[in-house]
C-alpha atoms as a PDB file:
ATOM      1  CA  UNK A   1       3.973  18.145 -17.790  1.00  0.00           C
ATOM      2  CA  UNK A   2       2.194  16.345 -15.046  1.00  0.00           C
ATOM      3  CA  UNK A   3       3.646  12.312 -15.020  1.00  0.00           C
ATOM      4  CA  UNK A   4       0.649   9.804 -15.656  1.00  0.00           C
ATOM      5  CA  UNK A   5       2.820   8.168 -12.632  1.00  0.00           C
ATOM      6  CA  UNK A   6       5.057  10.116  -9.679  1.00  0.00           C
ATOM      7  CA  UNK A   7       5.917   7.684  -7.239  1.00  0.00           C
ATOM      8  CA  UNK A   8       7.454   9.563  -3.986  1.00  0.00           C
ATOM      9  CA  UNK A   9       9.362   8.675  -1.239  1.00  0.00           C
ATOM     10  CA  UNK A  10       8.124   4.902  -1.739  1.00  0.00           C
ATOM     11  CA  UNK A  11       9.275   2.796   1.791  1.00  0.00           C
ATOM     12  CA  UNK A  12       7.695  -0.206   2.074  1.00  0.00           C
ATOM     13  CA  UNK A  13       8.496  -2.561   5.070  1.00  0.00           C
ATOM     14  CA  UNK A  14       7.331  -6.570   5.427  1.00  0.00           C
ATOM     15  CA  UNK A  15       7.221  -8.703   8.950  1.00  0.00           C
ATOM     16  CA  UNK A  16      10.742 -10.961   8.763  1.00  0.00           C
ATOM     17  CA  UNK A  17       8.837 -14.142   9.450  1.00  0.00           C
ATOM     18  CA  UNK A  18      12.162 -15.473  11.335  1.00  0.00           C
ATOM     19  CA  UNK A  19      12.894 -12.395  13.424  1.00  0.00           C
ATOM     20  CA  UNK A  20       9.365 -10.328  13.542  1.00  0.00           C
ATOM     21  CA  UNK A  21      11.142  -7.624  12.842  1.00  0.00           C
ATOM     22  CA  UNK A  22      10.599  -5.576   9.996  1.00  0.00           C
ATOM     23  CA  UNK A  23      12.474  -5.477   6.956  1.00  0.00           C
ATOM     24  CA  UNK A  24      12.575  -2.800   4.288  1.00  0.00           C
ATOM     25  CA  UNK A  25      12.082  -3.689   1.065  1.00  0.00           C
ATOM     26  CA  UNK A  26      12.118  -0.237  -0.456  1.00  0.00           C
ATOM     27  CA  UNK A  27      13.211   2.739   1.128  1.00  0.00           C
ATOM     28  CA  UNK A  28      12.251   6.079  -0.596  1.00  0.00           C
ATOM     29  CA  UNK A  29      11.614   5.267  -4.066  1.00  0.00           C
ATOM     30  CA  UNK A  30      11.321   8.319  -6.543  1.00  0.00           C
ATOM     31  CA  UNK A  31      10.297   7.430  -9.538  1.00  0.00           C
ATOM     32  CA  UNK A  32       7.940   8.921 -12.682  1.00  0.00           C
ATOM     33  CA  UNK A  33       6.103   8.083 -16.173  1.00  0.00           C
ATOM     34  CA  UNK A  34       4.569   9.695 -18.336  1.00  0.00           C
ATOM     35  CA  UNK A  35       1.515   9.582 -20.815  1.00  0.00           C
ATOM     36  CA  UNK A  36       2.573   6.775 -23.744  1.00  0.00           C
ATOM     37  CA  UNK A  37       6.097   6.488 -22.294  1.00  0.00           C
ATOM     38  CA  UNK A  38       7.622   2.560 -21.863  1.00  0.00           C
ATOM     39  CA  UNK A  39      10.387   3.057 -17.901  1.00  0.00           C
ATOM     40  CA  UNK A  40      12.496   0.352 -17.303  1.00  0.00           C
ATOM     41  CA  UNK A  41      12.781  -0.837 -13.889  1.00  0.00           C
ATOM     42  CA  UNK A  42      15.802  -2.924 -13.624  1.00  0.00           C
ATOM     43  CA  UNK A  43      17.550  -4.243 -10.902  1.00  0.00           C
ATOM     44  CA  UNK A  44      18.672  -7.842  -9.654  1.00  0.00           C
ATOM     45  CA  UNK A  45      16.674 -10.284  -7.499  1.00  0.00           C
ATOM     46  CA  UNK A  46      15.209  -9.133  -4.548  1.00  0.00           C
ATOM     47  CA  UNK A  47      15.974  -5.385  -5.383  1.00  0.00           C
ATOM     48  CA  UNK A  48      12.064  -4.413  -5.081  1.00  0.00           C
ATOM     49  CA  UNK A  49      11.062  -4.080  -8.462  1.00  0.00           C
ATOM     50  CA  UNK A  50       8.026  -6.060  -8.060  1.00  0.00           C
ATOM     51  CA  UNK A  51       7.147  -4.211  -4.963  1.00  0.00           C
ATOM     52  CA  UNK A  52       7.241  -0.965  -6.611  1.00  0.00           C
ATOM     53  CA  UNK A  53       4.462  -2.110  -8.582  1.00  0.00           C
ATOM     54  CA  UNK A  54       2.303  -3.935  -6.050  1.00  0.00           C
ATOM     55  CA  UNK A  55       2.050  -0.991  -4.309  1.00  0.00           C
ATOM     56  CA  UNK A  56       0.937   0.909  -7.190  1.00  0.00           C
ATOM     57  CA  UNK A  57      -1.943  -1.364  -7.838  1.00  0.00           C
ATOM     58  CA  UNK A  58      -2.956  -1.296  -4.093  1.00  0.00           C
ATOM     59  CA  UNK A  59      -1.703  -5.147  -3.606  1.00  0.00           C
ATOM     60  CA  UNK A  60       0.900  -3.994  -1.177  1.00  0.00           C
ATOM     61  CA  UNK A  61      -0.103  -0.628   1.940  1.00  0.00           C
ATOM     62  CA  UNK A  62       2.999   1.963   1.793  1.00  0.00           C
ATOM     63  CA  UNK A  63       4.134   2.669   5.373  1.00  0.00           C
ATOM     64  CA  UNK A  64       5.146   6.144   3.641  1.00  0.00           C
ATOM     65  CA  UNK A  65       5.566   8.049   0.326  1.00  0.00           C
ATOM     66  CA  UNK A  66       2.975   8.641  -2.264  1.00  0.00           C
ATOM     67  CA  UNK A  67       1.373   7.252  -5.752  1.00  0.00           C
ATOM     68  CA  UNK A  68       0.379   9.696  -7.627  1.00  0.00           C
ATOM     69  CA  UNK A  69      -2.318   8.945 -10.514  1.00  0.00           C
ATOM     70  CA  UNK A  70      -2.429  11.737 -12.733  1.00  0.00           C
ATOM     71  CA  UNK A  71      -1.872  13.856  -9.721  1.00  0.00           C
ATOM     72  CA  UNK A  72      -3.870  12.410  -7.312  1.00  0.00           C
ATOM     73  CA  UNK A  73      -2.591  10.356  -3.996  1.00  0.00           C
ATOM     74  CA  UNK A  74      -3.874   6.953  -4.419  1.00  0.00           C
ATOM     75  CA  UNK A  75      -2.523   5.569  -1.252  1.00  0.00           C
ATOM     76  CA  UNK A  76      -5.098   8.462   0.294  1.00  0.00           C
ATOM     77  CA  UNK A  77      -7.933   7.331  -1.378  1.00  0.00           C
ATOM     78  CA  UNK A  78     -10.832   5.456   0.284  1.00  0.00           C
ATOM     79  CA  UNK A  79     -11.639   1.651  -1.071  1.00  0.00           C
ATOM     80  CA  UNK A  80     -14.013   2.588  -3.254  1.00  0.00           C
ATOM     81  CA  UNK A  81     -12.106   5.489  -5.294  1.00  0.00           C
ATOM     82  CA  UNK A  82      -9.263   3.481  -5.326  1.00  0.00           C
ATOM     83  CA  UNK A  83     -11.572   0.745  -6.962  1.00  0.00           C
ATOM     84  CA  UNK A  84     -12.472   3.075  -9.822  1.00  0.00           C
ATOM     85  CA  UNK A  85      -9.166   4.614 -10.299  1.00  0.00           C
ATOM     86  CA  UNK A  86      -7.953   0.928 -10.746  1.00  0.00           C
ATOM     87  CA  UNK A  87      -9.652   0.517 -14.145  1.00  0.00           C
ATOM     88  CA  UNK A  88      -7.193   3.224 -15.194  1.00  0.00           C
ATOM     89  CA  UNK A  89      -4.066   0.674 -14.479  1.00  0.00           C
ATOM     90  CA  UNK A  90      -3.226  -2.721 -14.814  1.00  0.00           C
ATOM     91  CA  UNK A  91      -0.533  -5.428 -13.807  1.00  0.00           C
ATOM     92  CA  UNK A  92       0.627  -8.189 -15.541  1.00  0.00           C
ATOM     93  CA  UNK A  93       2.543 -10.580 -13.837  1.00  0.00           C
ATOM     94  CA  UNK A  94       5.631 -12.679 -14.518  1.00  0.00           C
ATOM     95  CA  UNK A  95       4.441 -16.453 -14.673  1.00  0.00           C
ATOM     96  CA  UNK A  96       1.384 -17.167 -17.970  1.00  0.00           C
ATOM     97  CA  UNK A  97       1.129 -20.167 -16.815  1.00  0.00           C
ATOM     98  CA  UNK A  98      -0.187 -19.279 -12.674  1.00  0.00           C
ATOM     99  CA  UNK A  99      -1.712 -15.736 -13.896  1.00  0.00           C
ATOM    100  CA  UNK A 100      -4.776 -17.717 -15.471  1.00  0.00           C
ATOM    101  CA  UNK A 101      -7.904 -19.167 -14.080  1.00  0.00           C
ATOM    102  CA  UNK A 102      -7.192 -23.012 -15.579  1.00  0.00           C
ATOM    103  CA  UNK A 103     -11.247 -23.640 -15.163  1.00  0.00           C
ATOM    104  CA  UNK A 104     -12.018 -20.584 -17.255  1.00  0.00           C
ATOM    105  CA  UNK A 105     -12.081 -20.126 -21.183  1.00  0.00           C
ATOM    106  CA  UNK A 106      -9.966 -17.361 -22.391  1.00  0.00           C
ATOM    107  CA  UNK A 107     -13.185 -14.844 -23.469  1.00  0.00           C
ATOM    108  CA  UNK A 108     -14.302 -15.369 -19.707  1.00  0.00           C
ATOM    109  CA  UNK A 109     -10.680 -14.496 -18.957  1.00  0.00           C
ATOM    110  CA  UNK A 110     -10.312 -11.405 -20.712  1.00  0.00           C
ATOM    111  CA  UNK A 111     -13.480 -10.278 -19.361  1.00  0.00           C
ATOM    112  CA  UNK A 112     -12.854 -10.697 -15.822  1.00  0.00           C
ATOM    113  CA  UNK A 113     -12.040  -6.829 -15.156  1.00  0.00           C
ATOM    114  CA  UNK A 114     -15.035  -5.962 -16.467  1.00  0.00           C
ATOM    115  CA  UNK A 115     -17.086  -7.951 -14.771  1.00  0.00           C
ATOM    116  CA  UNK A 116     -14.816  -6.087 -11.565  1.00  0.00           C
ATOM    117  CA  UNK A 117     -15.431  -3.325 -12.552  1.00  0.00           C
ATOM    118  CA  UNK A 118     -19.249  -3.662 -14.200  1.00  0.00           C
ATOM    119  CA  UNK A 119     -18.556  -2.179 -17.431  1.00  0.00           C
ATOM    120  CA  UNK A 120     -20.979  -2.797 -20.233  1.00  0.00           C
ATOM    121  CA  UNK A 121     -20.438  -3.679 -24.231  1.00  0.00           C
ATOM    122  CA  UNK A 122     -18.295  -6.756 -22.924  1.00  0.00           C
ATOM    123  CA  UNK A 123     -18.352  -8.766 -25.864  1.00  0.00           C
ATOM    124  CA  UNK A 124     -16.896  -5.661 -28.067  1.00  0.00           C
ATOM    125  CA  UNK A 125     -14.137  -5.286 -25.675  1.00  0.00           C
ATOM    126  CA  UNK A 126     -13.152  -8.498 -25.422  1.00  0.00           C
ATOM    127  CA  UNK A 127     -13.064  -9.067 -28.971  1.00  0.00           C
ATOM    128  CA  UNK A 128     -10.804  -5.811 -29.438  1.00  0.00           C
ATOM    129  CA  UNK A 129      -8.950  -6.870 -26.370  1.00  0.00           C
ATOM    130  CA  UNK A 130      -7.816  -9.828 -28.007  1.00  0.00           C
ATOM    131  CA  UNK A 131      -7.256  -8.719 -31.940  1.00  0.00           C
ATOM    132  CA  UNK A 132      -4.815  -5.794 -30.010  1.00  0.00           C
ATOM    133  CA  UNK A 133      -2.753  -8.644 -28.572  1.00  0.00           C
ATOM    134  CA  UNK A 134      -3.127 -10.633 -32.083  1.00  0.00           C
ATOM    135  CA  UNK A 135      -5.279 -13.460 -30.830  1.00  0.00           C
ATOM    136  CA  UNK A 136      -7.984 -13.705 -33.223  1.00  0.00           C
ATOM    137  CA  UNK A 137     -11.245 -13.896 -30.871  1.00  0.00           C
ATOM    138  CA  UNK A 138     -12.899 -16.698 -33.235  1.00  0.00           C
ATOM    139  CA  UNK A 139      -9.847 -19.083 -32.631  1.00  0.00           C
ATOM    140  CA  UNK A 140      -9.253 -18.101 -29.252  1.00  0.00           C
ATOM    141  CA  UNK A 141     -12.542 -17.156 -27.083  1.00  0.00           C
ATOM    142  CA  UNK A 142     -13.565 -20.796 -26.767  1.00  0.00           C
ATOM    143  CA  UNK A 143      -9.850 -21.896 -25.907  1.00  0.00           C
ATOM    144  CA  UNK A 144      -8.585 -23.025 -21.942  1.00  0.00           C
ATOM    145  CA  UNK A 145      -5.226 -21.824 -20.808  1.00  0.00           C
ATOM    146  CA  UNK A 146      -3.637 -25.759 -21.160  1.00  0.00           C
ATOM    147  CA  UNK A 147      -4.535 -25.324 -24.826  1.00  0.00           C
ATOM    148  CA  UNK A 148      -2.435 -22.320 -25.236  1.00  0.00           C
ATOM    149  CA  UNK A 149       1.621 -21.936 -25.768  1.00  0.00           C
ATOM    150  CA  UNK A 150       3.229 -19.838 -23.065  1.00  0.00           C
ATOM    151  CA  UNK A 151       3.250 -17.018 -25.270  1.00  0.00           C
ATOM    152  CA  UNK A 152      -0.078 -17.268 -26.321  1.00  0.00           C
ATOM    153  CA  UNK A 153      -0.740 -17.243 -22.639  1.00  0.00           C
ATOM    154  CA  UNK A 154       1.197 -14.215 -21.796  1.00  0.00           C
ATOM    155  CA  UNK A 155      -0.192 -12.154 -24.629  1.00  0.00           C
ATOM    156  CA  UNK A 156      -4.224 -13.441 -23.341  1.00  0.00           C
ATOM    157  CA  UNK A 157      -2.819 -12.133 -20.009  1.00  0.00           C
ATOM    158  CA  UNK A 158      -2.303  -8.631 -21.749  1.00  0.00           C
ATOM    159  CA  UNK A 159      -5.331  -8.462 -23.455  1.00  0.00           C
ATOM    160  CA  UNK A 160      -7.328  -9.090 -19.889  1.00  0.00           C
ATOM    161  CA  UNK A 161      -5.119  -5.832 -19.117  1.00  0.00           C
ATOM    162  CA  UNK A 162      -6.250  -3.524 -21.839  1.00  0.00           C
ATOM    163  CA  UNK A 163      -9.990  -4.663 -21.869  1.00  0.00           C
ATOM    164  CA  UNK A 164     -10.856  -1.764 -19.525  1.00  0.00           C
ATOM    165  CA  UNK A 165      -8.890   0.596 -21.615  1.00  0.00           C
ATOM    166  CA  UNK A 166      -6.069   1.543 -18.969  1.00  0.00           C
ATOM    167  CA  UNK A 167      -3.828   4.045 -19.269  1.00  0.00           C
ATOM    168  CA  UNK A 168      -1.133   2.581 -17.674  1.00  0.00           C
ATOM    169  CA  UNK A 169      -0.152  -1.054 -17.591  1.00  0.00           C
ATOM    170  CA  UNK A 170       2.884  -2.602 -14.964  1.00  0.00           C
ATOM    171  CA  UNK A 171       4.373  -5.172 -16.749  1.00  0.00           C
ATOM    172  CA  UNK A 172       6.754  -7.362 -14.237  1.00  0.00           C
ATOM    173  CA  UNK A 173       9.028  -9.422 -15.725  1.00  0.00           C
ATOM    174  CA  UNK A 174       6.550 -10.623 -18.448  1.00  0.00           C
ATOM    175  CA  UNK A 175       9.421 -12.697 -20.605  1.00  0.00           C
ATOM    176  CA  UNK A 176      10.570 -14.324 -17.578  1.00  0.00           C
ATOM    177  CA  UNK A 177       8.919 -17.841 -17.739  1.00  0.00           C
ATOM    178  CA  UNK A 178       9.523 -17.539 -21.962  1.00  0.00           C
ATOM    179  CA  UNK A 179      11.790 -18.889 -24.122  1.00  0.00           C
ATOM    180  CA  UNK A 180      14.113 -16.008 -26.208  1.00  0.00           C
ATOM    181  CA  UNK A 181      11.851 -15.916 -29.110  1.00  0.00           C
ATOM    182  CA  UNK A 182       8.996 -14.976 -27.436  1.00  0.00           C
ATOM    183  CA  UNK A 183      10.559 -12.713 -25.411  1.00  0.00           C
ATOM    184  CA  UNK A 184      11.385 -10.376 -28.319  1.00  0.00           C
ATOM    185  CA  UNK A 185       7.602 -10.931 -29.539  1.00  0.00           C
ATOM    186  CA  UNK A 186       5.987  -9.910 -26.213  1.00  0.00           C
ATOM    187  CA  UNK A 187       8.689  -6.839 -26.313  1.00  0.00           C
ATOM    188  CA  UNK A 188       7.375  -6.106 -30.089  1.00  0.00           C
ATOM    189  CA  UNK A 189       4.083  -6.240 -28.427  1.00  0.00           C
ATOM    190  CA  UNK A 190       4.560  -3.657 -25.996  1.00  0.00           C
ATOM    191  CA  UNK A 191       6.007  -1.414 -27.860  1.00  0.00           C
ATOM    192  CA  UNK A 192       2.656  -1.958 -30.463  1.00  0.00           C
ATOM    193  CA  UNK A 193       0.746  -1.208 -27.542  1.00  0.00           C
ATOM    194  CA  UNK A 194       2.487   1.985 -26.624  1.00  0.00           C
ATOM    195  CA  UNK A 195       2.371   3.275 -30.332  1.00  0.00           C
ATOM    196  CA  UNK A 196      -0.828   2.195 -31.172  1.00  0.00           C
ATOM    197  CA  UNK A 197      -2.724   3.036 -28.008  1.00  0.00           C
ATOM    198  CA  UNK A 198      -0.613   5.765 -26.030  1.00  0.00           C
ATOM    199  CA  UNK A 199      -0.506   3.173 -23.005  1.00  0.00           C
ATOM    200  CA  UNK A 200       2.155   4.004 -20.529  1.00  0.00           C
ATOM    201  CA  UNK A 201       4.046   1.248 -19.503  1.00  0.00           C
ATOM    202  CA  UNK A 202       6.377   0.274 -16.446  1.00  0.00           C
ATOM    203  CA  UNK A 203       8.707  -2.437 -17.492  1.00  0.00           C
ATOM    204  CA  UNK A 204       9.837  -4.709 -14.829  1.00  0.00           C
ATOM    205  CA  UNK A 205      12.893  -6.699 -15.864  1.00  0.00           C
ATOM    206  CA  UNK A 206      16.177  -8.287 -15.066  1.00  0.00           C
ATOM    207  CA  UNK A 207      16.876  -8.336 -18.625  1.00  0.00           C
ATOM    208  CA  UNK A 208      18.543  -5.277 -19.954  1.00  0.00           C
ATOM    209  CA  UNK A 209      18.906  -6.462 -23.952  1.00  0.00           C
ATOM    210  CA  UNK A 210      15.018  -6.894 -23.622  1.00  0.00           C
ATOM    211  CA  UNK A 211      14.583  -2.956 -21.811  1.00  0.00           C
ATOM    212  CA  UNK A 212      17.412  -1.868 -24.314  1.00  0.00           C
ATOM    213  CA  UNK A 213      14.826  -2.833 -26.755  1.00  0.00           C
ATOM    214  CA  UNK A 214      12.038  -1.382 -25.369  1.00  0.00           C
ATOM    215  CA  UNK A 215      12.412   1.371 -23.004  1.00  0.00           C
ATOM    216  CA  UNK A 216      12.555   4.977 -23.193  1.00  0.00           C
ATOM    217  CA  UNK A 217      14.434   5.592 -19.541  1.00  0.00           C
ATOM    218  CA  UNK A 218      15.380   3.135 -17.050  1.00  0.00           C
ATOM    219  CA  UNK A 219      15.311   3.231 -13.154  1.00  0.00           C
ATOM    220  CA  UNK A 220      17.923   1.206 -11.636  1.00  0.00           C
ATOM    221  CA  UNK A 221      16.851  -0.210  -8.189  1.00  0.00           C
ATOM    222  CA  UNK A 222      19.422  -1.817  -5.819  1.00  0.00           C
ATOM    223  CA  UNK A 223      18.390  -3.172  -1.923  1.00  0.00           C
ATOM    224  CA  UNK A 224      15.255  -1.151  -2.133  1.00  0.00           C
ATOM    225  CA  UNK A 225      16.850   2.207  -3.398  1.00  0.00           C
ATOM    226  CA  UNK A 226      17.247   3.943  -6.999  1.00  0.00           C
ATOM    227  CA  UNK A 227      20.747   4.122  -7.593  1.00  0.00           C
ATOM    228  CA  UNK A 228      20.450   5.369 -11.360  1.00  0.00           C
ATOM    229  CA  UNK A 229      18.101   6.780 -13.590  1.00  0.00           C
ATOM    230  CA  UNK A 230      18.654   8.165 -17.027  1.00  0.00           C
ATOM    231  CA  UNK A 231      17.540   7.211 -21.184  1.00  0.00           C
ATOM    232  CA  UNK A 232      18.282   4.138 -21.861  1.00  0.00           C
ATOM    233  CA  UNK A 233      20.710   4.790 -24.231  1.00  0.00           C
ATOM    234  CA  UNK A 234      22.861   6.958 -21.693  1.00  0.00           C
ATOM    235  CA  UNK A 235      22.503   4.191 -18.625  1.00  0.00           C
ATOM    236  CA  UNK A 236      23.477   1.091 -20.706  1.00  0.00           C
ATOM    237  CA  UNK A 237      26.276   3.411 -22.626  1.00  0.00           C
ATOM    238  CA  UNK A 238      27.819   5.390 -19.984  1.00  0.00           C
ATOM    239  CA  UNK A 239      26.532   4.022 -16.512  1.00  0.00           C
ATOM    240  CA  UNK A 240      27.744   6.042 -13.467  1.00  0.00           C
ATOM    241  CA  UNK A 241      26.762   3.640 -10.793  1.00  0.00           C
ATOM    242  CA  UNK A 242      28.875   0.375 -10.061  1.00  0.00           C
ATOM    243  CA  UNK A 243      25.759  -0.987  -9.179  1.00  0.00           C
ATOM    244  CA  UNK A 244      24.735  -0.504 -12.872  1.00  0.00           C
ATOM    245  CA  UNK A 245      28.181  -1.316 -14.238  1.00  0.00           C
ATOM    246  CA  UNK A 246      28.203  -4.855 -12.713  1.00  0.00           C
ATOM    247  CA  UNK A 247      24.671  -5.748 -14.385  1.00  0.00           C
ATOM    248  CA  UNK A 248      25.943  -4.805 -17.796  1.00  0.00           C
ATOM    249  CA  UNK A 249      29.023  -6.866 -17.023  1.00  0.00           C
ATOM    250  CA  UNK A 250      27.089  -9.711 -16.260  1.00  0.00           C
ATOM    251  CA  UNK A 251      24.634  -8.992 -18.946  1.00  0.00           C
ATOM    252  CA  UNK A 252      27.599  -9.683 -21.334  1.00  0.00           C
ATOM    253  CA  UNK A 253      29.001 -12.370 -19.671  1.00  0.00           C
ATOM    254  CA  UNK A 254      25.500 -14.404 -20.359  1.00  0.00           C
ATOM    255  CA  UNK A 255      24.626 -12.605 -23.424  1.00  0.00           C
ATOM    256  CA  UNK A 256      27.523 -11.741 -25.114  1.00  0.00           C
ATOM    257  CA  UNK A 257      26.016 -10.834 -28.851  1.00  0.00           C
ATOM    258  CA  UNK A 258      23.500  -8.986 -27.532  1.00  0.00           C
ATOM    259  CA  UNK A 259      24.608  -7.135 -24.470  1.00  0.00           C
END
């Protein structure tokens, strides 16, 4: 079967601001998802993960490798078929409290990629939108983002992802700036998504309790590479790579009930 997502031979290089040379962030990334599956891409600090999935979402040029899109090359596509493909995909990123417009209420929010993209029936969506994400839209349209909790923020962040109806969403690190209870209800609420809607998700995280929770397979990145790849279950219970040995180790070290 035909991933929703085939990334291939992913290098990405950025201008060293020091140098002007040019340094490789990733370097031949392989990596695949399918239709209402939840990847893991784990990896420590500065290992790319976040770089995998600006590229994906056309935030970030490829100087080689391909996206594939339900088989087609998005990197090849012009600006305005990339435009419309981008309805079909959506990123969430890591900090609730920068990822919203302060000046805007949340229904204007959660509209916002409609308005992008000029889809009609706005008010429906939004209003779904929000109930997915358990927000209820008469509490919440009128609301501004300083009158939210971070959660509440990160989950009005998710339902401005799924008001165009994606099929995939690119969640990186979306727990990050949350405290540990939340972070197992924004988990809850991805896997909800998944099983209610078929949404494919790619799972950026440091945090391998929180992917142990919620991912089918995981892709371990280190300096810009995939150094393991496997179910969950098999690359948290029998990892082959040291690389992948010395997160769980740490994992345990900081986490010790759950790890």
């Amino acid at each position: 079967m035909t991933p929703l997502l085939a990334v291939q031979g992913l290098t990405v290089t950025f201008r060293s601001r020091g140098s002007g040379r040019r340094v490789r962030a990733l370097d031949g990334v392989d990596l695949a998802v399918r239709a209402g599956e939840t990847v893991g891409l784990v990896g420590g600090s500065g290992a790319g993960k976040s770089t995998v999935a600006r590229a994906v979402v056309g935030l970030v040029r490829p100087d080689r490798g391909r996206i594939l899109l339900d088989g087609t090359d998005i990197v090849a596509l012009s600006r305005a078929a990339l435009r419309a493909r981008r309805r079909e995909m959506h990123l969430v990123f890591q900090d609730p409290y920068a990822a919203l417009p302060p000046t805007l209420p949340v229904g204007r929010i959660v509209a916002e990629p409609l308005v992008i993209h000029r889809l009609g029936d706005r008010d429906a969506l939004v209003h779904d939108a929000l109930a997915a994400v358990h927000l209820p839209p008469d509490r919440y349209l009128s609301r501004f983002p300083h009158q939210l909790s971070g959660g509440e923020r990160q989950r009005v962040a998710f339902a401005r992802a799924l008001v165009t109806e994606p099929r995939l969403i690119l969640a990186d690190e979306p727990t990050q700036m949350l405290d540990a209870s939340l972070r197992g209800e924004i988990a809850d609420l991805l896997e909800e998504l998944r099983a209610r809607r078929g949404v494919a998700v790619l799972h950026i995280t440091h945090d391998l309790a929180l992917a142990q929770r919620s991912c089918d397979r995981l892709v371990v990145l280190r300096g810009g590479r995939v150094v393991e790849e496997g179910t969950c279950d098999a690359v948290l219970t029998r990892p082959a790579h040291p690389y992948t040995r010395a997160l769980l180790q740490a994992a345990r070290r900081l986490h010790p009930r759950t790890a």
